[in-house]
N, C-alpha and C. Protein backbone atom coordinates (compact mmCIF):
# COMPACT_ATOMS: atom_id res chain seq x y z
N UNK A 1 0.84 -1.19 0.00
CA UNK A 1 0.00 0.00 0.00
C UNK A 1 0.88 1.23 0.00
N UNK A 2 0.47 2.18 -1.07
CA UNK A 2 1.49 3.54 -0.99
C UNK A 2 1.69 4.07 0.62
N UNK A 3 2.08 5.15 1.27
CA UNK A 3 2.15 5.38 1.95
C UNK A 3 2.48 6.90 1.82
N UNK A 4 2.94 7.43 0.44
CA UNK A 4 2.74 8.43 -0.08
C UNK A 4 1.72 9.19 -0.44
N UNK A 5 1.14 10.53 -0.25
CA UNK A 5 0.41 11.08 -0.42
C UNK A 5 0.91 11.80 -1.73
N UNK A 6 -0.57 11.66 -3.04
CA UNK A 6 0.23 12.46 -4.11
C UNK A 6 0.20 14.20 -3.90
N UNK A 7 0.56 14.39 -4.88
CA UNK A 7 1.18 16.06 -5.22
C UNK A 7 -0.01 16.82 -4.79
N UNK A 8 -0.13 17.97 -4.56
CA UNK A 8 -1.20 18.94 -4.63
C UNK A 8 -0.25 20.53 -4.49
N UNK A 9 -1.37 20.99 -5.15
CA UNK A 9 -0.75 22.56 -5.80
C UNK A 9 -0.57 23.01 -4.03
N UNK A 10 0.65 23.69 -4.21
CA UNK A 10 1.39 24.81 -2.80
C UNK A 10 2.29 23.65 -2.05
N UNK A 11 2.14 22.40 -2.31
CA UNK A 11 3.45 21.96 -1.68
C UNK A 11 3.97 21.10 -2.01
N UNK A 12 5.56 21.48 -1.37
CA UNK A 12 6.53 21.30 -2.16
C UNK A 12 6.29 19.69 -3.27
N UNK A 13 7.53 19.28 -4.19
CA UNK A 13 7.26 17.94 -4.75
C UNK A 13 7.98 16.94 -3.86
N UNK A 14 7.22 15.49 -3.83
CA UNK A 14 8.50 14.84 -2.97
C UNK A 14 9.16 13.72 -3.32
N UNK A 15 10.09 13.79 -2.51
CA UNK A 15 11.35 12.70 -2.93
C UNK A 15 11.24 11.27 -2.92
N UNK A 16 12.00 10.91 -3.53
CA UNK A 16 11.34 9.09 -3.07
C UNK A 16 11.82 8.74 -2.20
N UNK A 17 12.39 9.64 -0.83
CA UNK A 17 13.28 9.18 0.31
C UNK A 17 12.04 9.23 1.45
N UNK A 18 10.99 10.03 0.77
CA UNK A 18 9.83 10.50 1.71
C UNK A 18 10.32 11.87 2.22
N UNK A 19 11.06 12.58 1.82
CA UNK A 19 11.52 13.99 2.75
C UNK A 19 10.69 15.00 1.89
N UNK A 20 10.30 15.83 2.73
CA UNK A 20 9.99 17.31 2.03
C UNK A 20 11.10 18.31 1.66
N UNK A 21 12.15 18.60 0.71
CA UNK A 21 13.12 18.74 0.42
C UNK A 21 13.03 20.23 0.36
N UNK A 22 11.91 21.21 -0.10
CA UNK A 22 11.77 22.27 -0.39
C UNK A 22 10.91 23.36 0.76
N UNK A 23 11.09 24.44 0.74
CA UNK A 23 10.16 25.41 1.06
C UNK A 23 8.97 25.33 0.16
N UNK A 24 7.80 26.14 0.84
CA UNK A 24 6.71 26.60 -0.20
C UNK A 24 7.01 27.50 -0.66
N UNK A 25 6.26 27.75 -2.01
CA UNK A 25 6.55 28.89 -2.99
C UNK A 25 6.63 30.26 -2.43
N UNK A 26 7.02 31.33 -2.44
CA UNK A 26 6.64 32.56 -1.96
C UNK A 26 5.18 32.72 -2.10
N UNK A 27 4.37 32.72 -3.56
CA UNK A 27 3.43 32.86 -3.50
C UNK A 27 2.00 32.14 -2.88
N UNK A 28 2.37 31.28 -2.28
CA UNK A 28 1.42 29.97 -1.82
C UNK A 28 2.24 29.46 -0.26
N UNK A 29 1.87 30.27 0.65
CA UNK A 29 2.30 29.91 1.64
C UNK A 29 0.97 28.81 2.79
N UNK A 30 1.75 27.77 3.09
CA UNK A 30 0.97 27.03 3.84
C UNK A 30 0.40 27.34 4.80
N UNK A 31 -1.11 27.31 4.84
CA UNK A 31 -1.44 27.53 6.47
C UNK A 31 -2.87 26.39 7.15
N UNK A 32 -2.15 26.41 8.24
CA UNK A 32 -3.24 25.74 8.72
C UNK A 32 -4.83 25.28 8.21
N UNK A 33 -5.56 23.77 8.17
CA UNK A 33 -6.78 24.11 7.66
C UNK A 33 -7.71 23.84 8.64
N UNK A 34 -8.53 24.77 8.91
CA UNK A 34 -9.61 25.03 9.98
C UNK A 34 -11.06 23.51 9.94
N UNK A 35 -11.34 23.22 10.72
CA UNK A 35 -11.96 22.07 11.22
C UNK A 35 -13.45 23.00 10.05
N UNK A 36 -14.44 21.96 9.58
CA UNK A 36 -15.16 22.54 8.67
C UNK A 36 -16.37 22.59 9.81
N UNK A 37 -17.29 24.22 9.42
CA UNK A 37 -17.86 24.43 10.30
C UNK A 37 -19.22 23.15 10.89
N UNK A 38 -19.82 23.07 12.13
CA UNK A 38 -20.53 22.42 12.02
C UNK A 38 -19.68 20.91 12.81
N UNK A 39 -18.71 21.09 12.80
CA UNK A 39 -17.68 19.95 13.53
C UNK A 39 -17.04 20.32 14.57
N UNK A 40 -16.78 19.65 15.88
CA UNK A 40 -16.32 19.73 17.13
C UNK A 40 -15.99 18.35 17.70
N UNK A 41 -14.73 18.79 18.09
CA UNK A 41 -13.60 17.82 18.66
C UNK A 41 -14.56 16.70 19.36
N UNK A 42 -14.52 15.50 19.82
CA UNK A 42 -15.41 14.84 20.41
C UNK A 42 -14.25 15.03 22.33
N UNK A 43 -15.11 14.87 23.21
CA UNK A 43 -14.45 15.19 24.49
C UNK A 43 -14.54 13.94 24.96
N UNK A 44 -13.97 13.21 25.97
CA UNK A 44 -14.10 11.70 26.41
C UNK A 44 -15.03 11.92 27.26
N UNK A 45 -15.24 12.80 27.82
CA UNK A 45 -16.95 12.43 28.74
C UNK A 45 -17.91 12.59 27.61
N UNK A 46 -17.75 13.20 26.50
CA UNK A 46 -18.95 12.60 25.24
C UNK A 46 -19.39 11.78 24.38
N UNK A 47 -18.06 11.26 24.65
CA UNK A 47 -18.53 10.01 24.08
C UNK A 47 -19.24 8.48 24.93
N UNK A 48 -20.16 8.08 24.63
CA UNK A 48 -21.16 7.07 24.98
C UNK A 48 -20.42 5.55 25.01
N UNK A 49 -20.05 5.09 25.87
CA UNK A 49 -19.47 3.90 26.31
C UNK A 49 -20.36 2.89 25.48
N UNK A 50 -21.54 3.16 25.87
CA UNK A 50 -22.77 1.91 24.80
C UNK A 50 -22.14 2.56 23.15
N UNK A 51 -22.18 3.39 22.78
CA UNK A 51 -22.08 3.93 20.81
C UNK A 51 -20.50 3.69 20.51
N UNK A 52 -19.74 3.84 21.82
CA UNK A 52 -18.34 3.71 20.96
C UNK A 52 -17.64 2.50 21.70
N UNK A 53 -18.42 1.55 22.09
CA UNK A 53 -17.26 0.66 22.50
C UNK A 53 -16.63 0.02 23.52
N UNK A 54 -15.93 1.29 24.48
CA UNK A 54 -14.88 0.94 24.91
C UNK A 54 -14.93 -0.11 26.49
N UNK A 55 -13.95 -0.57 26.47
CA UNK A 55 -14.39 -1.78 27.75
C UNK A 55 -14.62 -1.15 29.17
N UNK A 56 -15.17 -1.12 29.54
CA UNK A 56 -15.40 -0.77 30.94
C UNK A 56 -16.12 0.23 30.80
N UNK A 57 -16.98 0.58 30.47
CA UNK A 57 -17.03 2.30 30.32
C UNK A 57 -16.26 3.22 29.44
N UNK A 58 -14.96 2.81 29.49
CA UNK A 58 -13.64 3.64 29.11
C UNK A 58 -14.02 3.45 27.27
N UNK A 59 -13.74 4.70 26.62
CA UNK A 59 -13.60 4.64 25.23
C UNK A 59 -12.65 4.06 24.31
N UNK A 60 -12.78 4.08 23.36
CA UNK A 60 -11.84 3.41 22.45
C UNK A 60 -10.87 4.89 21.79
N UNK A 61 -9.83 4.40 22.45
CA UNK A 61 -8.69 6.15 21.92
C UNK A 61 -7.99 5.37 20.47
N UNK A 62 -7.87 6.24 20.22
CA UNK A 62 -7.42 6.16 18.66
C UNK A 62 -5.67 6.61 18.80
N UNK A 63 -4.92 6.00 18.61
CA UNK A 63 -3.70 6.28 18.92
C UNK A 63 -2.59 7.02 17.88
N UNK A 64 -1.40 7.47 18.19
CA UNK A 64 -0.54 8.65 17.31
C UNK A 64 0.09 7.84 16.81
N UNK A 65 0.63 8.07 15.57
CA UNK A 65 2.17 7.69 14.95
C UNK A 65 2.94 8.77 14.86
N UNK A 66 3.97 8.33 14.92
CA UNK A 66 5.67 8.61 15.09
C UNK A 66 6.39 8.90 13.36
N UNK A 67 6.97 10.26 13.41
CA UNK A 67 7.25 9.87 12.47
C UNK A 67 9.45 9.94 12.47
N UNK A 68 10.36 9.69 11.49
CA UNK A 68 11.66 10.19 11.58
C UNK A 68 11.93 11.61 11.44
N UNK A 69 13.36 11.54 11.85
CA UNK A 69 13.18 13.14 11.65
C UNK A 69 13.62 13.41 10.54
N UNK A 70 13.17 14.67 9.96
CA UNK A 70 12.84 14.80 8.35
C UNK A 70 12.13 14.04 7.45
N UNK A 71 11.31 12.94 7.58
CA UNK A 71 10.82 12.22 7.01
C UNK A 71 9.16 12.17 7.34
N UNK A 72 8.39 11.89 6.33
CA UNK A 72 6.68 11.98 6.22
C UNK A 72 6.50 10.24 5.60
N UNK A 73 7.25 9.11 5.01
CA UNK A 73 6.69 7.71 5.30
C UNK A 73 6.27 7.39 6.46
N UNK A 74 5.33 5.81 6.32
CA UNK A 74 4.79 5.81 7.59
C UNK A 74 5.77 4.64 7.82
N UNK A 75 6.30 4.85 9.18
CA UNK A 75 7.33 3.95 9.68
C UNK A 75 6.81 1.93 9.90
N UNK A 76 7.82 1.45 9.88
CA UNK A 76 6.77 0.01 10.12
C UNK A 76 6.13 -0.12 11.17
N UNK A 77 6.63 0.76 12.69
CA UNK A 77 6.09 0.37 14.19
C UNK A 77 4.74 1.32 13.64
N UNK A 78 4.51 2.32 12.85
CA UNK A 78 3.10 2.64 12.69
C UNK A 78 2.33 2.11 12.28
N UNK A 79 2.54 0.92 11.42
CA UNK A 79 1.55 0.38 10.31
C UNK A 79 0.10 -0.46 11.64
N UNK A 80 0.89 -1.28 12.72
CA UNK A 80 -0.28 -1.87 13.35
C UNK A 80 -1.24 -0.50 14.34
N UNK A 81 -0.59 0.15 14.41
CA UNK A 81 -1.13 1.73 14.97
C UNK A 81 -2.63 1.76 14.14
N UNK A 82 -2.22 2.52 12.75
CA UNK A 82 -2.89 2.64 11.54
C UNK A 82 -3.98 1.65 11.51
N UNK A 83 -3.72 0.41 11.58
CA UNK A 83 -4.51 -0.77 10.92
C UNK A 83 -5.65 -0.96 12.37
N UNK A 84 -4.93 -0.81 13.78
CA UNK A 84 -5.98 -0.97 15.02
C UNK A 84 -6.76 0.72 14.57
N UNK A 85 -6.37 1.78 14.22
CA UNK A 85 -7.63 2.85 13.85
C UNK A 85 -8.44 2.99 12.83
N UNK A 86 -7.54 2.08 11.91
CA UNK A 86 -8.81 2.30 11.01
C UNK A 86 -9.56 1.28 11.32
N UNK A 87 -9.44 0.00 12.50
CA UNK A 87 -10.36 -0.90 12.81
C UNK A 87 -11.36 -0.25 13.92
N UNK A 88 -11.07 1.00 14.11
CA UNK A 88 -12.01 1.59 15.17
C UNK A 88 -13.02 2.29 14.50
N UNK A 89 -12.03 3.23 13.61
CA UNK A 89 -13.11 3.68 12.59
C UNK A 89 -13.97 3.07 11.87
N UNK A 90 -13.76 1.96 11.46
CA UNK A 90 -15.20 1.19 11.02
C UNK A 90 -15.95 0.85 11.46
N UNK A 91 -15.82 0.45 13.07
CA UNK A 91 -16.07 -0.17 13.91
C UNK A 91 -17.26 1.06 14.92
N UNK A 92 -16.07 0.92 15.88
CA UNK A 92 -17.04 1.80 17.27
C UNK A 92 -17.28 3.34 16.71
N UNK A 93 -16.07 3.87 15.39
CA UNK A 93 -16.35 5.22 15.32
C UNK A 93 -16.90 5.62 14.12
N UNK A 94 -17.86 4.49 13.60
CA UNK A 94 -18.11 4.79 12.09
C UNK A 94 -19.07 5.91 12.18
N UNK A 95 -19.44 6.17 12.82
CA UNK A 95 -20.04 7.26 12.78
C UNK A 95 -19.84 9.06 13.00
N UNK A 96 -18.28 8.83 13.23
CA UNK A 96 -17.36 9.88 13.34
C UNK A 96 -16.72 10.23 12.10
N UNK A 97 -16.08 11.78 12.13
CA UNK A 97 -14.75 11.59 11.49
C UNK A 97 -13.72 12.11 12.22
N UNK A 98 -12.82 11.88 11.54
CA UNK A 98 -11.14 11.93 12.41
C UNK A 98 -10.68 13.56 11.50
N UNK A 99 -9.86 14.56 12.83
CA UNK A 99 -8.97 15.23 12.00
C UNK A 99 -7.36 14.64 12.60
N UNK A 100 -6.60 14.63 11.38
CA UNK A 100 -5.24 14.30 11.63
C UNK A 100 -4.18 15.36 11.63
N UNK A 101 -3.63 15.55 13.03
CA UNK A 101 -3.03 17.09 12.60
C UNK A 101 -1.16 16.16 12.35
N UNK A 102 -0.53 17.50 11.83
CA UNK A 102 0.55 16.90 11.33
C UNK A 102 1.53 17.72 11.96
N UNK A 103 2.66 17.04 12.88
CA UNK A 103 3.20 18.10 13.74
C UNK A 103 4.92 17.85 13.77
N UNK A 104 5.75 18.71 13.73
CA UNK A 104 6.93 18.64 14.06
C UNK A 104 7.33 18.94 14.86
N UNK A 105 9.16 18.91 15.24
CA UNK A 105 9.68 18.78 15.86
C UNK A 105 10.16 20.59 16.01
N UNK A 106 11.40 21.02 16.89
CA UNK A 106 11.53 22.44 16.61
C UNK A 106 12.59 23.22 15.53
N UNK A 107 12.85 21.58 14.59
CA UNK A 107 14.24 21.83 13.87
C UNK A 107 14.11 22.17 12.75
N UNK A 108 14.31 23.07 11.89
CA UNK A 108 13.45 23.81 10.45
C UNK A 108 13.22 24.73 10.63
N UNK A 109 12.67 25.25 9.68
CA UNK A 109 12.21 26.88 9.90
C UNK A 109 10.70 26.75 9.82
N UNK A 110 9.69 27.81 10.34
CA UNK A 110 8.30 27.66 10.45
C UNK A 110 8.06 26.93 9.11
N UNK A 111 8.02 27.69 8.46
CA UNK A 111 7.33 27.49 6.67
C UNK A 111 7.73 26.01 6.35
N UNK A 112 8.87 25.18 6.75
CA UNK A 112 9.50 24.30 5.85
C UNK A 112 8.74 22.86 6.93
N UNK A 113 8.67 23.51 8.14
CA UNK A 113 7.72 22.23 9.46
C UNK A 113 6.16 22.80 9.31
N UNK A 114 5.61 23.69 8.29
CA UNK A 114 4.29 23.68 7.80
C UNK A 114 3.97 22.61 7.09
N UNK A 115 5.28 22.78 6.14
CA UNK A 115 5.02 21.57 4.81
C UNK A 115 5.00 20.58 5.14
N UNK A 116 5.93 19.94 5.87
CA UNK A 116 6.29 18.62 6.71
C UNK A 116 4.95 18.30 7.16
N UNK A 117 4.49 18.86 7.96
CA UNK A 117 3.81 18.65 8.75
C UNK A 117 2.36 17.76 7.99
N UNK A 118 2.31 19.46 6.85
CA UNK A 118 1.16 18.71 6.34
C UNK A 118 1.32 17.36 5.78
N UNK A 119 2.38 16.88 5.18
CA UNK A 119 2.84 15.90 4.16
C UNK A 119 2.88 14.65 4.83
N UNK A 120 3.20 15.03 6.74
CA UNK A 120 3.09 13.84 7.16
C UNK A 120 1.07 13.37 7.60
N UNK A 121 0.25 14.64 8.13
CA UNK A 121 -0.92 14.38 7.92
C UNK A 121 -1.45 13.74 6.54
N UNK A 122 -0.87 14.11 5.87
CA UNK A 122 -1.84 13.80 4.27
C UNK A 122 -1.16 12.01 3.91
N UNK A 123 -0.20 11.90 4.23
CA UNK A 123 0.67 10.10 4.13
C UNK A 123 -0.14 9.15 5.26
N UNK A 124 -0.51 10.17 6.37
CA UNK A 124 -1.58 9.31 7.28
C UNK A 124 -3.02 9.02 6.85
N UNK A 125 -3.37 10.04 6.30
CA UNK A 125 -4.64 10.25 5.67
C UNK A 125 -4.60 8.93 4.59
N UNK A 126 -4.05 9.21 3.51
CA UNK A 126 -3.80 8.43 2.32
C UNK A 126 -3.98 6.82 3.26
N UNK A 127 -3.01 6.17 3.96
CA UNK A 127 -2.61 5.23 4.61
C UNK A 127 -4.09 4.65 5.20
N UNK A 128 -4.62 5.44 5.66
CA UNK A 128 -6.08 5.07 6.17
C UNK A 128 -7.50 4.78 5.08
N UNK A 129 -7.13 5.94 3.91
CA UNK A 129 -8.03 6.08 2.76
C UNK A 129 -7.82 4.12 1.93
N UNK A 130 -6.26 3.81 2.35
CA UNK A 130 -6.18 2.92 1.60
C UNK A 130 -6.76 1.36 2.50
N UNK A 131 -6.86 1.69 3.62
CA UNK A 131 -7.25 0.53 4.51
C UNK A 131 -8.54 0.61 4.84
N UNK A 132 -9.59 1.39 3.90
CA UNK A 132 -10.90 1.35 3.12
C UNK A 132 -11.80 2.96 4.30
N UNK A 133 -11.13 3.25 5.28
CA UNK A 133 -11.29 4.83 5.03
C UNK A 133 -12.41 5.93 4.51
N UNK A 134 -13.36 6.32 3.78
CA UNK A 134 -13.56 7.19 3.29
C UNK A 134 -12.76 8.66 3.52
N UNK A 135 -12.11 9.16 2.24
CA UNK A 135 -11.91 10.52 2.22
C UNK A 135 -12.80 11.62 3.08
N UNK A 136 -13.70 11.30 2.64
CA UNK A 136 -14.97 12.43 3.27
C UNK A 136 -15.00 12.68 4.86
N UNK A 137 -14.00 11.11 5.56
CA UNK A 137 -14.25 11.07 7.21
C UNK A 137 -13.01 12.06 7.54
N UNK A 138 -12.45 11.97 6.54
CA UNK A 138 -10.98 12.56 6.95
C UNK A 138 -10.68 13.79 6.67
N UNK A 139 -10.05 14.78 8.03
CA UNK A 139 -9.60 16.14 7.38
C UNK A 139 -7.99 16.39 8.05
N UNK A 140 -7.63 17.32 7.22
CA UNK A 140 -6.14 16.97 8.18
C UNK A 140 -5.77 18.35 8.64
N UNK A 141 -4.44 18.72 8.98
CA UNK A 141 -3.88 19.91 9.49
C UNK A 141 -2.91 20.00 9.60
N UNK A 142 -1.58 20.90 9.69
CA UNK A 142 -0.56 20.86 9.70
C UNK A 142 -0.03 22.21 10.82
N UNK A 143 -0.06 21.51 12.05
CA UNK A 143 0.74 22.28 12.78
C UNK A 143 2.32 23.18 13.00
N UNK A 144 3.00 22.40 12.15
CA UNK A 144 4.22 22.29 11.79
C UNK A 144 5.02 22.15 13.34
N UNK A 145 5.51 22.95 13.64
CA UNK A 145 6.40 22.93 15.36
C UNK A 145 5.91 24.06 16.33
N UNK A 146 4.58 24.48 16.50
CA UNK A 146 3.78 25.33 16.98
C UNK A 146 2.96 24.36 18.21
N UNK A 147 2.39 22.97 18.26
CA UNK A 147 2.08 22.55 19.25
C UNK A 147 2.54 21.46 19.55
N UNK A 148 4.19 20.99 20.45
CA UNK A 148 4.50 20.40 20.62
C UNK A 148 4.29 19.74 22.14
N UNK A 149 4.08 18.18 22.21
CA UNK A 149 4.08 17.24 23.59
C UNK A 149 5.05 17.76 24.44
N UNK A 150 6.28 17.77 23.92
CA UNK A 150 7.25 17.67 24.63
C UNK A 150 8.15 19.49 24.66
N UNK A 151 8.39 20.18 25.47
CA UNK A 151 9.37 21.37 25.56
C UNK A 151 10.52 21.30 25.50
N UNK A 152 11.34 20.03 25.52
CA UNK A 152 12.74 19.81 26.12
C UNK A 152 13.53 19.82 24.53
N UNK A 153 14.75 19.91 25.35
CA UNK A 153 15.65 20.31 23.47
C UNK A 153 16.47 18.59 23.57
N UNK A 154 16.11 17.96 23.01
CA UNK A 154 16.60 16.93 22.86
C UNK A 154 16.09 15.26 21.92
N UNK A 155 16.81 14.50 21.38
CA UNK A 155 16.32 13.57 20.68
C UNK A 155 14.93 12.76 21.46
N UNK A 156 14.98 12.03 22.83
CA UNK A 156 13.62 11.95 23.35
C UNK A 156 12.50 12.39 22.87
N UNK A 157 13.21 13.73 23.27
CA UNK A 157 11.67 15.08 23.35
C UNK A 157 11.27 15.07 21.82
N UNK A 158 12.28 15.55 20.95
CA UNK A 158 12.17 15.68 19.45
C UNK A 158 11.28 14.81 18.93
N UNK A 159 11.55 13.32 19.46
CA UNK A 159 10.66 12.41 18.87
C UNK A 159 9.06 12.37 19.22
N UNK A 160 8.77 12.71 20.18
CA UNK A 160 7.48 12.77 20.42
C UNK A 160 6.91 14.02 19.86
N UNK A 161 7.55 14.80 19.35
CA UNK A 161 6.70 16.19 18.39
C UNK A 161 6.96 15.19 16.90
N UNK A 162 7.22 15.03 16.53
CA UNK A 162 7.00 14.22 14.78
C UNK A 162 6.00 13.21 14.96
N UNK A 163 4.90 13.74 14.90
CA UNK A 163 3.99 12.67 14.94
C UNK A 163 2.57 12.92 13.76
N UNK A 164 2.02 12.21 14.00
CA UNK A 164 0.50 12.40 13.46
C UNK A 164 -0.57 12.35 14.50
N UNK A 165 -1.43 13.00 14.83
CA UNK A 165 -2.26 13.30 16.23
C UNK A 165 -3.42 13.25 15.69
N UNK A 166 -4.26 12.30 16.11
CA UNK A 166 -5.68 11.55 15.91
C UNK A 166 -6.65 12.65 17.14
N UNK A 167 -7.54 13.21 16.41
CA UNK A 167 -8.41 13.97 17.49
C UNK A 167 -9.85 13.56 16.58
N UNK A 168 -10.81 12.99 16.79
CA UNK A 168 -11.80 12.51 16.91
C UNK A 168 -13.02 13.37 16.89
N UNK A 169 -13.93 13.47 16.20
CA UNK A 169 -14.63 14.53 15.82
C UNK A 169 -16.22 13.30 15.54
N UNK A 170 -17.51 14.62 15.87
CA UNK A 170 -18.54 14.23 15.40
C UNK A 170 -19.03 15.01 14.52
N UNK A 171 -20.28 14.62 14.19
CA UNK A 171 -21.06 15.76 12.97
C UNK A 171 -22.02 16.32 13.75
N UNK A 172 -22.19 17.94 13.91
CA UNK A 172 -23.18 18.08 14.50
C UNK A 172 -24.66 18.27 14.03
């Protein structure tokens, strides 16, 4: 299954290493894409233990992938990640959709961990679209290195900002 997300106009082209190699154009600068109106984050006290699932009461969380640094493939420790959410999404959350935000680390310059960012949301997206998915459930975002887990300056810390971040959404 690809794991590549194809081309779309404003960012950059990519490599077959999986890296985002370029800035965005001057004229087409990346920005964030806003949750479409009418949609709100789902909160864990809202969601319904009977509608979604989860054992005990407790919900079914949809979990992050990891990505390398400089790199938007999806790693192999992500693939069973991927494959247990999109088994949720069919499942306990078919009645949801997912936004996937796409986030880096603090190493780059804003504009160049926009692109990243998005490239690694949209390779997650794709990855899920291909493990039967609908497009339509899925929206993504690209934080770039603006909301990171971790504060600390170091490889640890670094790694837990390259990720893909599953936030769970209903229709209202």
């Amino acid at each position: 299954m690809p794991s590549q997300p194809p081309s779309q106009p404003g960012v950059p082209p990519k490599s077959p290493e999986g890296q985002a190699p370029v800035a965005p154009s001057p004229q087409q600068k990346p920005t964030p894409r806003q949750p479409q109106p009418g949609i709100e984050p789902l909160k864990p006290e809202e969601v319904p233990s009977e509608k979604f699932g989860g054992s005990e009461g407790v919900p079914a969380q949809l979990q992050h992938v990891f990505f390398d640094f400089d790199r938007y493939t999806i790693r192999p420790d992500a693939v069973p990640v991927l494959q247990a959410n999109a088994r949720l999404l069919k499942t306990v959350y078919r009645d949801a959709t997912v936004l996937i935000e796409g986030h880096c680390d603090e190493r780059g310059t804003e504009e160049y961990n926009l692109v990243l960012g998005e490239r690694r949301a949209q390779a997650v997206r794709q990855y899920l679209v291909d493990l039967g998915i609908s497009p339509s459930r899925i929206q993504i975002v690209s934080y770039g290195e603006e909301k990171p887990f971790c504060r600390e300056h170091g490889e640890p810390c670094w790694q837990q900002n390259r990720r893909g971040h599953f936030v769970l959404q209903k229709k209202m």
